[in-house]
N, C-alpha and C. Protein backbone atom coordinates (compact mmCIF):
# COMPACT_ATOMS: atom_id res chain seq x y z
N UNK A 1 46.93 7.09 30.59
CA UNK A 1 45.79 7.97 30.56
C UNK A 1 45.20 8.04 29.15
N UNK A 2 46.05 7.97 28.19
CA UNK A 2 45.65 8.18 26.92
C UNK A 2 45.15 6.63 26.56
N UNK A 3 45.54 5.77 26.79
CA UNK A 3 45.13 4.41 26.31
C UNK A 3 43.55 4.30 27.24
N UNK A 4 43.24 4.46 28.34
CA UNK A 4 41.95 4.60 28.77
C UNK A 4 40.91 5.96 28.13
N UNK A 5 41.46 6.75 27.48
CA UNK A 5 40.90 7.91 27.00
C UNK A 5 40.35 7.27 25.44
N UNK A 6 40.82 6.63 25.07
CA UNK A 6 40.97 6.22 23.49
C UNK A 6 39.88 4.86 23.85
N UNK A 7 40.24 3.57 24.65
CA UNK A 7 39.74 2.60 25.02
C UNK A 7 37.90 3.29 25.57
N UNK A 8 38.09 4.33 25.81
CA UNK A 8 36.72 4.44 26.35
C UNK A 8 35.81 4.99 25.05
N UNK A 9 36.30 5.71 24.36
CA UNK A 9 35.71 6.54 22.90
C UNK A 9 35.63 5.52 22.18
N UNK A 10 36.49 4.44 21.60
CA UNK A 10 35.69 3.18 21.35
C UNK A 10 34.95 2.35 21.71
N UNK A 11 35.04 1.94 23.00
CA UNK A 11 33.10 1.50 23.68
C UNK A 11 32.42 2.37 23.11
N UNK A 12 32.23 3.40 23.47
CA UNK A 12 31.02 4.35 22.91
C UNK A 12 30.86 4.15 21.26
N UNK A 13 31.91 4.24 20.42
CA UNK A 13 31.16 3.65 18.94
C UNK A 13 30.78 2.70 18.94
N UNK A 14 31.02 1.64 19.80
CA UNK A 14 30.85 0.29 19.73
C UNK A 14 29.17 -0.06 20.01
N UNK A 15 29.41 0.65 21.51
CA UNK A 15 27.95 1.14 22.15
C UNK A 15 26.66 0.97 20.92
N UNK A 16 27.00 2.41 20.58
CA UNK A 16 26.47 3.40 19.50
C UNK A 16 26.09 2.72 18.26
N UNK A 17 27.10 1.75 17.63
CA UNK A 17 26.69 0.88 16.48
C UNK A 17 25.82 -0.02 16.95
N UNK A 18 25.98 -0.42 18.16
CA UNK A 18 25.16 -1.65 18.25
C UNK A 18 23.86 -1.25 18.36
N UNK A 19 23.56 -0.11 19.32
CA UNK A 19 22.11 -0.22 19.73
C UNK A 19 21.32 0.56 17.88
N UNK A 20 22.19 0.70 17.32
CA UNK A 20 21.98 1.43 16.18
C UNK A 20 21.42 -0.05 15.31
N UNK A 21 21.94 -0.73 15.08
CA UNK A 21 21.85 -1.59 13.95
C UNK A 21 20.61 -2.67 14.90
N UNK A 22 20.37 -2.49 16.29
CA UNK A 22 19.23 -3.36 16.81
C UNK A 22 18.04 -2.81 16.52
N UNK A 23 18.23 -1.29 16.74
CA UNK A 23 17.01 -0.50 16.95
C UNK A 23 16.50 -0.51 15.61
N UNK A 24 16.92 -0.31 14.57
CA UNK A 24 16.97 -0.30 12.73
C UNK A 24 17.00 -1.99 12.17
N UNK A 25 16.17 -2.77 12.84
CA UNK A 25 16.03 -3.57 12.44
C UNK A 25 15.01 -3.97 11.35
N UNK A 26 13.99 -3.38 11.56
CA UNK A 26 12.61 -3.39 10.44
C UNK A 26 13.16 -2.88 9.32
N UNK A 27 13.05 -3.40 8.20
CA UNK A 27 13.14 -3.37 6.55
C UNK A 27 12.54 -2.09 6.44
N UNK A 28 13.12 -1.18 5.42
CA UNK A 28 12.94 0.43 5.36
C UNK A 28 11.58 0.06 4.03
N UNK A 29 10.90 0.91 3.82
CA UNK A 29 9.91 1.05 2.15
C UNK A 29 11.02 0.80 1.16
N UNK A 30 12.08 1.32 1.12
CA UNK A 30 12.94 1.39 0.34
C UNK A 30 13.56 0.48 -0.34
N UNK A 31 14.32 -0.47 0.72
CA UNK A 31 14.17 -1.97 0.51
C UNK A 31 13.71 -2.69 0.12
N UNK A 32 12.25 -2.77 0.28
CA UNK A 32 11.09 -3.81 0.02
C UNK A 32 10.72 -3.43 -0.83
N UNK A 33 10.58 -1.85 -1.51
CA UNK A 33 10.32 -1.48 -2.76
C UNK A 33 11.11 -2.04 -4.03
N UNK A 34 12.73 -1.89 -3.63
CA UNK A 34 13.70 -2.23 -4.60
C UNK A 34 13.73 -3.54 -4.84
N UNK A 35 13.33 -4.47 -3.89
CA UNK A 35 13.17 -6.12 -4.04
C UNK A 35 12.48 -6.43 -4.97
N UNK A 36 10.62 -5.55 -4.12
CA UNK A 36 9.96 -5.80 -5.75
C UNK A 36 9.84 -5.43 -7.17
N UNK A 37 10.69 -4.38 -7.28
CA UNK A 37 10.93 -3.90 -8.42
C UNK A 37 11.49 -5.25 -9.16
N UNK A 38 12.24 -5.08 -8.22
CA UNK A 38 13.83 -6.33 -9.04
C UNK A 38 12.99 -7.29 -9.68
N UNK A 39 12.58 -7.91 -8.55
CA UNK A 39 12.02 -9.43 -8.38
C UNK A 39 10.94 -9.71 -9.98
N UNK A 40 10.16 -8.39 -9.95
CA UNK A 40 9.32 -8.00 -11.28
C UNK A 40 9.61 -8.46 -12.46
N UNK A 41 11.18 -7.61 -12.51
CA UNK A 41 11.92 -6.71 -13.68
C UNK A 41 11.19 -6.19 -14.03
N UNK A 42 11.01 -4.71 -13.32
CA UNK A 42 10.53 -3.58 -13.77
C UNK A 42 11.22 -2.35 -13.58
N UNK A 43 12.77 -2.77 -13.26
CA UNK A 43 13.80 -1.94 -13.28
C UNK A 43 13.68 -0.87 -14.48
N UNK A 44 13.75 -1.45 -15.89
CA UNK A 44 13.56 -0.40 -17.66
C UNK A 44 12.23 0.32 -16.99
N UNK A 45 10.60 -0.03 -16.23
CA UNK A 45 9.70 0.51 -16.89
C UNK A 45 9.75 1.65 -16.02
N UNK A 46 9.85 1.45 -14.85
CA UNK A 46 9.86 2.75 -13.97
C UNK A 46 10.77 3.31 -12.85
N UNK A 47 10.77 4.41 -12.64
CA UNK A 47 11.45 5.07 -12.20
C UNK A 47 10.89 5.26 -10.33
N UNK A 48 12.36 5.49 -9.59
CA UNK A 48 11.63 6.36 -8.17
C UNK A 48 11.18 7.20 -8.15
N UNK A 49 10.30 7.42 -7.56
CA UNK A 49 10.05 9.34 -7.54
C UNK A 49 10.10 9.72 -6.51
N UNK A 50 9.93 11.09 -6.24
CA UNK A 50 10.66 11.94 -5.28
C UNK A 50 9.27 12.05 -3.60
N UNK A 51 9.43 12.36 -2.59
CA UNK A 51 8.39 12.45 -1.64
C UNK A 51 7.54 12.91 -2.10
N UNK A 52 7.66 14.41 -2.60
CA UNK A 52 6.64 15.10 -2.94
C UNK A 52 5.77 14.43 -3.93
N UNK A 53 6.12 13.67 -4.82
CA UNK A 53 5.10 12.97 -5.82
C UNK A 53 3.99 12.34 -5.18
N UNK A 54 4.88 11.57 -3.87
CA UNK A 54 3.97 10.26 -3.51
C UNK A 54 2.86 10.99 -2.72
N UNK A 55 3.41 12.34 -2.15
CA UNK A 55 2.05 13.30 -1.20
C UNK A 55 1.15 13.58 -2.21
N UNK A 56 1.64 14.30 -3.17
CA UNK A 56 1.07 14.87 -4.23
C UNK A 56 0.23 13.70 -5.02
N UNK A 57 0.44 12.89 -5.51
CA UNK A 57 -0.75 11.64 -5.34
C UNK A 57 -1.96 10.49 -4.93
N UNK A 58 -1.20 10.64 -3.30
CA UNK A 58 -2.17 10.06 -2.41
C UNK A 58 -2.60 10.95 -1.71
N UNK A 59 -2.51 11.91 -1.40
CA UNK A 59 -3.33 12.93 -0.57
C UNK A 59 -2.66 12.52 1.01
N UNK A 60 -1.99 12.14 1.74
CA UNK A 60 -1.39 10.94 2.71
C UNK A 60 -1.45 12.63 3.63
N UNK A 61 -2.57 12.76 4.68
CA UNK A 61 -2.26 13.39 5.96
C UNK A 61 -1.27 13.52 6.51
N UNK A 62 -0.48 14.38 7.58
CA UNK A 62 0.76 15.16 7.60
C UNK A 62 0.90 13.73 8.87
N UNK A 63 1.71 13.06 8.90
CA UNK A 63 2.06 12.13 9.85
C UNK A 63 1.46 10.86 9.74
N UNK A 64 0.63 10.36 9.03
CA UNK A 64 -0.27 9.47 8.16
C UNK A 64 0.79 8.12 8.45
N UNK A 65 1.59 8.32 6.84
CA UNK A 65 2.91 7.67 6.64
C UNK A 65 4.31 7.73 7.16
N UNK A 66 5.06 6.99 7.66
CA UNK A 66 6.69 7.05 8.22
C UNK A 66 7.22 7.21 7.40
N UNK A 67 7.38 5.78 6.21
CA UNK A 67 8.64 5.86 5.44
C UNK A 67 7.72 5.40 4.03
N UNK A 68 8.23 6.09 3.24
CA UNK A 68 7.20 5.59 1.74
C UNK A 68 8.22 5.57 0.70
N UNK A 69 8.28 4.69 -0.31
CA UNK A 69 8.93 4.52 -1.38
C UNK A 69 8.03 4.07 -2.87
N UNK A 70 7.38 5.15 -3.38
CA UNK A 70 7.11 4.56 -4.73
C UNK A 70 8.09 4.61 -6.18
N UNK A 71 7.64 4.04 -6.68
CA UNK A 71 8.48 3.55 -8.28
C UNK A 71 7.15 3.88 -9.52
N UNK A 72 7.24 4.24 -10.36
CA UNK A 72 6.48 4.63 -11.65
C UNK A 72 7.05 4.89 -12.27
N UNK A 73 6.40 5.34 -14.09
CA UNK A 73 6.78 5.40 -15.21
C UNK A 73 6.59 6.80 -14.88
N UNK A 74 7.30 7.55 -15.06
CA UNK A 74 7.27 9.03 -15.17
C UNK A 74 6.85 9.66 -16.69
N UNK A 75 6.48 8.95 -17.49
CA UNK A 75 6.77 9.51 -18.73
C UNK A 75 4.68 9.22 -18.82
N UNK A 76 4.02 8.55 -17.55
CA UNK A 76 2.13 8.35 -17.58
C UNK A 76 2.11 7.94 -18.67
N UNK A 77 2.51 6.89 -19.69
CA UNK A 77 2.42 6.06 -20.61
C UNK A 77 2.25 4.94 -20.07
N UNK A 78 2.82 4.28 -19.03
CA UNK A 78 2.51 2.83 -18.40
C UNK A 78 1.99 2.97 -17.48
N UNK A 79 1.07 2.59 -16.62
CA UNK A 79 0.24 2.52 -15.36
C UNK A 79 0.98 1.50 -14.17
N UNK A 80 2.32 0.97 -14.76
CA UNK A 80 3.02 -0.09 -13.74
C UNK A 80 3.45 1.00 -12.59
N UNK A 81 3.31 0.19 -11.25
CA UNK A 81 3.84 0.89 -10.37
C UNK A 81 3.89 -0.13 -8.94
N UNK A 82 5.07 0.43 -8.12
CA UNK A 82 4.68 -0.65 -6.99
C UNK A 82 5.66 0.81 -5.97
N UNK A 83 4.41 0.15 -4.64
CA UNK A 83 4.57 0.93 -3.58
C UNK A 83 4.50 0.60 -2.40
N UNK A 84 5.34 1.67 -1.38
CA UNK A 84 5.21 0.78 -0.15
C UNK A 84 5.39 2.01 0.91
N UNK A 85 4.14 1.86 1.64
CA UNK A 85 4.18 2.77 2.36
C UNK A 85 4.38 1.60 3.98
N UNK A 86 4.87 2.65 5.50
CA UNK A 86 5.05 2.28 6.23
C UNK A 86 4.19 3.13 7.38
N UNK A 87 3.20 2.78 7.96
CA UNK A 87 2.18 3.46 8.89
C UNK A 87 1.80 2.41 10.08
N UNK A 88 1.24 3.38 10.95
CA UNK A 88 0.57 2.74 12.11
C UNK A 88 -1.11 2.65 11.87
N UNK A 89 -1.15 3.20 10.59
CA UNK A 89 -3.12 3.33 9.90
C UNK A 89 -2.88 2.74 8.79
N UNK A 90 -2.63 1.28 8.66
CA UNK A 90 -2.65 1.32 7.49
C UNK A 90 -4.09 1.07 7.08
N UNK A 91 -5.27 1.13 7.45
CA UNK A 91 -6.33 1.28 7.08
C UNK A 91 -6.75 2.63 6.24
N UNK A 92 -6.10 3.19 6.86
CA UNK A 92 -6.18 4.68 6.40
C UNK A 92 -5.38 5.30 4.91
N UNK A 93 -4.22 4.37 5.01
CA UNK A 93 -3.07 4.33 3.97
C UNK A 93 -4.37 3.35 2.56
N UNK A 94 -4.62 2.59 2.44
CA UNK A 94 -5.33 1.21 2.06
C UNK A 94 -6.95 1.85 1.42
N UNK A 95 -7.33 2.90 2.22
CA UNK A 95 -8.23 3.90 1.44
C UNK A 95 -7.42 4.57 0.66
N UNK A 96 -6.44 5.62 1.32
CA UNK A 96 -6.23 6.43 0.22
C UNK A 96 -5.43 5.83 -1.24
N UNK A 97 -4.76 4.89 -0.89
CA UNK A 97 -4.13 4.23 -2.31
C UNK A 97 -5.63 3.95 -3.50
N UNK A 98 -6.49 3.24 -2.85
CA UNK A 98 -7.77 3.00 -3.27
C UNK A 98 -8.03 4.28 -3.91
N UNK A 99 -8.32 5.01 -3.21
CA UNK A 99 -8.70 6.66 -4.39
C UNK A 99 -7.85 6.87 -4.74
N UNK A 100 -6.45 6.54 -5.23
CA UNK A 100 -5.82 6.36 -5.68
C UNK A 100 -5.84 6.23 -7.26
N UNK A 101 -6.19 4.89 -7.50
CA UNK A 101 -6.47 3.77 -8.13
C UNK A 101 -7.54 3.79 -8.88
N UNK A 102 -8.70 4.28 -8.45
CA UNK A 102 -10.04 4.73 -8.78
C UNK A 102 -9.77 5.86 -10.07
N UNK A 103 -9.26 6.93 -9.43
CA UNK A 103 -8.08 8.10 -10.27
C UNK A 103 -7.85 7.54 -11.51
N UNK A 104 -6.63 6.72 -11.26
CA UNK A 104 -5.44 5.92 -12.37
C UNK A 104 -6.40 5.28 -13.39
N UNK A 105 -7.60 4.89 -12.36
CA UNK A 105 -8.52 4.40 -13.70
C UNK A 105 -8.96 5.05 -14.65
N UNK A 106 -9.65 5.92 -14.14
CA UNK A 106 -10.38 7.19 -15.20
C UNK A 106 -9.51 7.59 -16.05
N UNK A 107 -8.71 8.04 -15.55
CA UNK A 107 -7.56 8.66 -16.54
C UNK A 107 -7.04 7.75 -17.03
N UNK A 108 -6.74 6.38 -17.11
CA UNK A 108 -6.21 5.68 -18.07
C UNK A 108 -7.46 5.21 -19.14
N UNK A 109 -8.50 4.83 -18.92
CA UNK A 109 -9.92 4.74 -19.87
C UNK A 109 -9.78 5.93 -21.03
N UNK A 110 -9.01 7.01 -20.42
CA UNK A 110 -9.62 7.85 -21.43
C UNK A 110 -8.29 7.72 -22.65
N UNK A 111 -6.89 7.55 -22.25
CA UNK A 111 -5.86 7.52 -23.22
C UNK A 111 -5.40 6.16 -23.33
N UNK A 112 -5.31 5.11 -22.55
CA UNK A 112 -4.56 3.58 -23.01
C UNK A 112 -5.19 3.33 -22.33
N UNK A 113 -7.00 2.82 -22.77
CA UNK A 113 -7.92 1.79 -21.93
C UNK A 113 -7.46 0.48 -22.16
N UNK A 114 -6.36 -0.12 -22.80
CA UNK A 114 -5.63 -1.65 -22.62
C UNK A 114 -4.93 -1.92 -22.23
N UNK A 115 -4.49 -0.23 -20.77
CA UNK A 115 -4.00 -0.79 -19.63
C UNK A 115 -5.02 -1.10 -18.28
N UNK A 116 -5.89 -0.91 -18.69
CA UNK A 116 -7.12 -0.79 -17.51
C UNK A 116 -7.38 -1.98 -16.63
N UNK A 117 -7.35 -3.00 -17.47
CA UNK A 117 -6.74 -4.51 -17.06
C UNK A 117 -6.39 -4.88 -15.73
N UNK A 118 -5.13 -3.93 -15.88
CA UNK A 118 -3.70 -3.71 -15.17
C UNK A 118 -4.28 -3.31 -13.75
N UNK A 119 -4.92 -1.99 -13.92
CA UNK A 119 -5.16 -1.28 -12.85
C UNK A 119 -6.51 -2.31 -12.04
N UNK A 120 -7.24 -2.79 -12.99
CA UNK A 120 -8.34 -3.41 -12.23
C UNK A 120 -7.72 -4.74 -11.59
N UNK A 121 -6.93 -5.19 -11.69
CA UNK A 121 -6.01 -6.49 -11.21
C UNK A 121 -4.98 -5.55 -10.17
N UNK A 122 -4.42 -4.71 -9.62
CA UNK A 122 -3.84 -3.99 -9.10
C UNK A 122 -3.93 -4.94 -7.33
N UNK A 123 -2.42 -4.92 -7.15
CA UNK A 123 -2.53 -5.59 -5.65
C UNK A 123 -2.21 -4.60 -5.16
N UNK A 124 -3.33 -4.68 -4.04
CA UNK A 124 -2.93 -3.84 -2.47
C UNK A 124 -3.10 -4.64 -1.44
N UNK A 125 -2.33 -4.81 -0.47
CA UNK A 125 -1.80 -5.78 0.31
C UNK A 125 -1.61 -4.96 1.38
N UNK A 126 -1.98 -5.47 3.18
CA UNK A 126 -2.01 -4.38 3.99
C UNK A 126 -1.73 -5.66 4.68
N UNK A 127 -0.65 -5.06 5.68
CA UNK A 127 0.04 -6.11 6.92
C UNK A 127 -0.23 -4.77 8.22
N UNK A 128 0.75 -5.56 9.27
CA UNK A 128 0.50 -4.39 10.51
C UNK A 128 1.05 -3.06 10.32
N UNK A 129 1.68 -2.50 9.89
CA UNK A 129 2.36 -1.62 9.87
C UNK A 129 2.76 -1.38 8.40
N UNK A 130 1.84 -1.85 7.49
CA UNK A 130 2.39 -1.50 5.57
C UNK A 130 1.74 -1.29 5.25
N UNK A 131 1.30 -0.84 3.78
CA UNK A 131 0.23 -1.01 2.46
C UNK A 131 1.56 -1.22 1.75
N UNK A 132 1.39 -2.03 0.65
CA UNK A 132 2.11 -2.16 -0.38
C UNK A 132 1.01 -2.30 -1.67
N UNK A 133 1.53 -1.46 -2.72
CA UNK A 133 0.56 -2.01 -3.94
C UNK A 133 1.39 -1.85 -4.71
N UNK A 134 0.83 -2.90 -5.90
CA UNK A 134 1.38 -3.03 -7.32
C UNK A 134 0.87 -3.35 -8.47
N UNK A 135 0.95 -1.97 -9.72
CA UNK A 135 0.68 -2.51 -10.85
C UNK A 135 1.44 -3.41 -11.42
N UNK A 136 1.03 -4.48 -12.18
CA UNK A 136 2.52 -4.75 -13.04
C UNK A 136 1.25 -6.07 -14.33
N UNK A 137 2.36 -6.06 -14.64
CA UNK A 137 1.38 -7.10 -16.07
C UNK A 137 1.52 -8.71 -15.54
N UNK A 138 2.12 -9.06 -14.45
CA UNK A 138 2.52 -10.19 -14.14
C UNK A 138 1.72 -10.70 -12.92
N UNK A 139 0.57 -10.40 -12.33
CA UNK A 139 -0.24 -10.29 -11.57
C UNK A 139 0.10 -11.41 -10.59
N UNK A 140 0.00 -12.56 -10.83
CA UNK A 140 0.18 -13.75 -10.36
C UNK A 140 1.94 -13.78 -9.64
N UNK A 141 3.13 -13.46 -10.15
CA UNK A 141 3.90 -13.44 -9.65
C UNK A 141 4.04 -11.95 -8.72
N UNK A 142 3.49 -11.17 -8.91
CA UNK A 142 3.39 -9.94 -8.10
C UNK A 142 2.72 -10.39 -6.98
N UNK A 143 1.65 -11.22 -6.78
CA UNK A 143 1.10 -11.81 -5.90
C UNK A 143 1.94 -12.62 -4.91
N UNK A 144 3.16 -13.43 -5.42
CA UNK A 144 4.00 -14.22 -4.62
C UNK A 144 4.67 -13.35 -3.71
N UNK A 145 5.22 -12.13 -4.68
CA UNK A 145 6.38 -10.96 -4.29
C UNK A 145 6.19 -10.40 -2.88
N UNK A 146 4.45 -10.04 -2.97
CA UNK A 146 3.41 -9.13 -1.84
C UNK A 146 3.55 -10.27 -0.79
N UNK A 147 3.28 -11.33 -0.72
CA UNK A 147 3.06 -12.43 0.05
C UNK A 147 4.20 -12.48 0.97
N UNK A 148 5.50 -12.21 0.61
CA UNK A 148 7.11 -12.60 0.95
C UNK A 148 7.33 -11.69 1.76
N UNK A 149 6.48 -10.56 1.62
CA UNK A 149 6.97 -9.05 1.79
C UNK A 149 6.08 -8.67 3.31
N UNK A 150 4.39 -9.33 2.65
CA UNK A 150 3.91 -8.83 4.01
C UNK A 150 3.67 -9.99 5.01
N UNK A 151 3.96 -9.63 6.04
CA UNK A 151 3.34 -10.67 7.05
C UNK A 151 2.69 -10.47 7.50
C-alpha cells in the first residue's frame, strides 16, 4: 500500500515537472536581457533595475507588458542601456520606448551632448511578441546581438 502511495506522488512530480518545463519554454526578458548585456560587455556600465523603474520610465499601461527586464547606468552619466520587454502589442511597447528615447535625448543634449550619438543610433527591434532596445557604443555588433534574439 505504501509502495503504490509513494509510486503514485512521484508520477505527479514527474507529471508536474514535465508539463512545467514544456509550458516555460519561451526565453524569459531576463535571459535575453543578460545575453545581451554579456554579449556587449556592458556588465561594469550598467546595472538591473527594479519594475518600478521600467513603469516609471516608459509609461507601459497596466497589462501592456508580461515580462520586462531593463539594465542601465543608474548613476544617468551613461545613456547605455538594453531592454526587453515581452507583449502581445508590441506596437504599442515600440511607441512608448520611442517617447522614451525622444526623452533620453533632450535630457542628454543638455548635460553629455557626446552621448547623443548613442541615443540617435539606438536599436529598437520588434518581433511577435518583443521590443528589445539598445543603447550601447558598439552599434554594429548590438545589431548582430538584436538579430539572434529576435525572430
Amino acid at each position: 500500500m505504501l509502495k503504490k502511495f509513494v509510486s503514485s506522488i512521484l508520477c505527479v512530480f514527474l507529471l508536474a515537472g514535465c508539463g512545467a518545463t514544456s509550458a516555460g519554454s519561451a526565453v524569459s526578458a531576463e535571459k535575453e536581457a543578460e545575453q545581451i548585456v554579456s554579449e556587449l560587455g556592458l556588465s561594469d556600465k550598467i546595472t538591473e533595475m527594479d519594475e518600478r523603474v521600467v513603469k516609471g520610465l516608459f509609461f507601459f499601461e497596466e497589462g501592456l507588458v508580461e515580462d520586462a527586464k531593463l539594465y542601465m547606468d543608474s548613476t544617468n552619466q551613461n545613456p547605455d542601456l538594453v531592454g526587453v520587454f515581452k507583449t502581445s502589442d508590441p506596437d504599442a511597447v515600440k511607441k512608448k520606448v520611442d517617447d522614451y528615447l525622444v526623452t533620453l535625448k533632450e535630457t542628454t543634449q543638455m548635460y553629455n551632448p557626446d552621448a547623443v550619438f548613442k541615443i540617435d543610433n539606438a536599436i529598437v527591434k520588434e518581433g511577435a511578441d518583443q521590443v528589445v532596445v539598445i543603447v550601447a557604443d558598439d552599434i554594429e555588433k548590438a545589431n548582430k546581438v538584436v538579430e539572434s534574439i529576435v525572430k
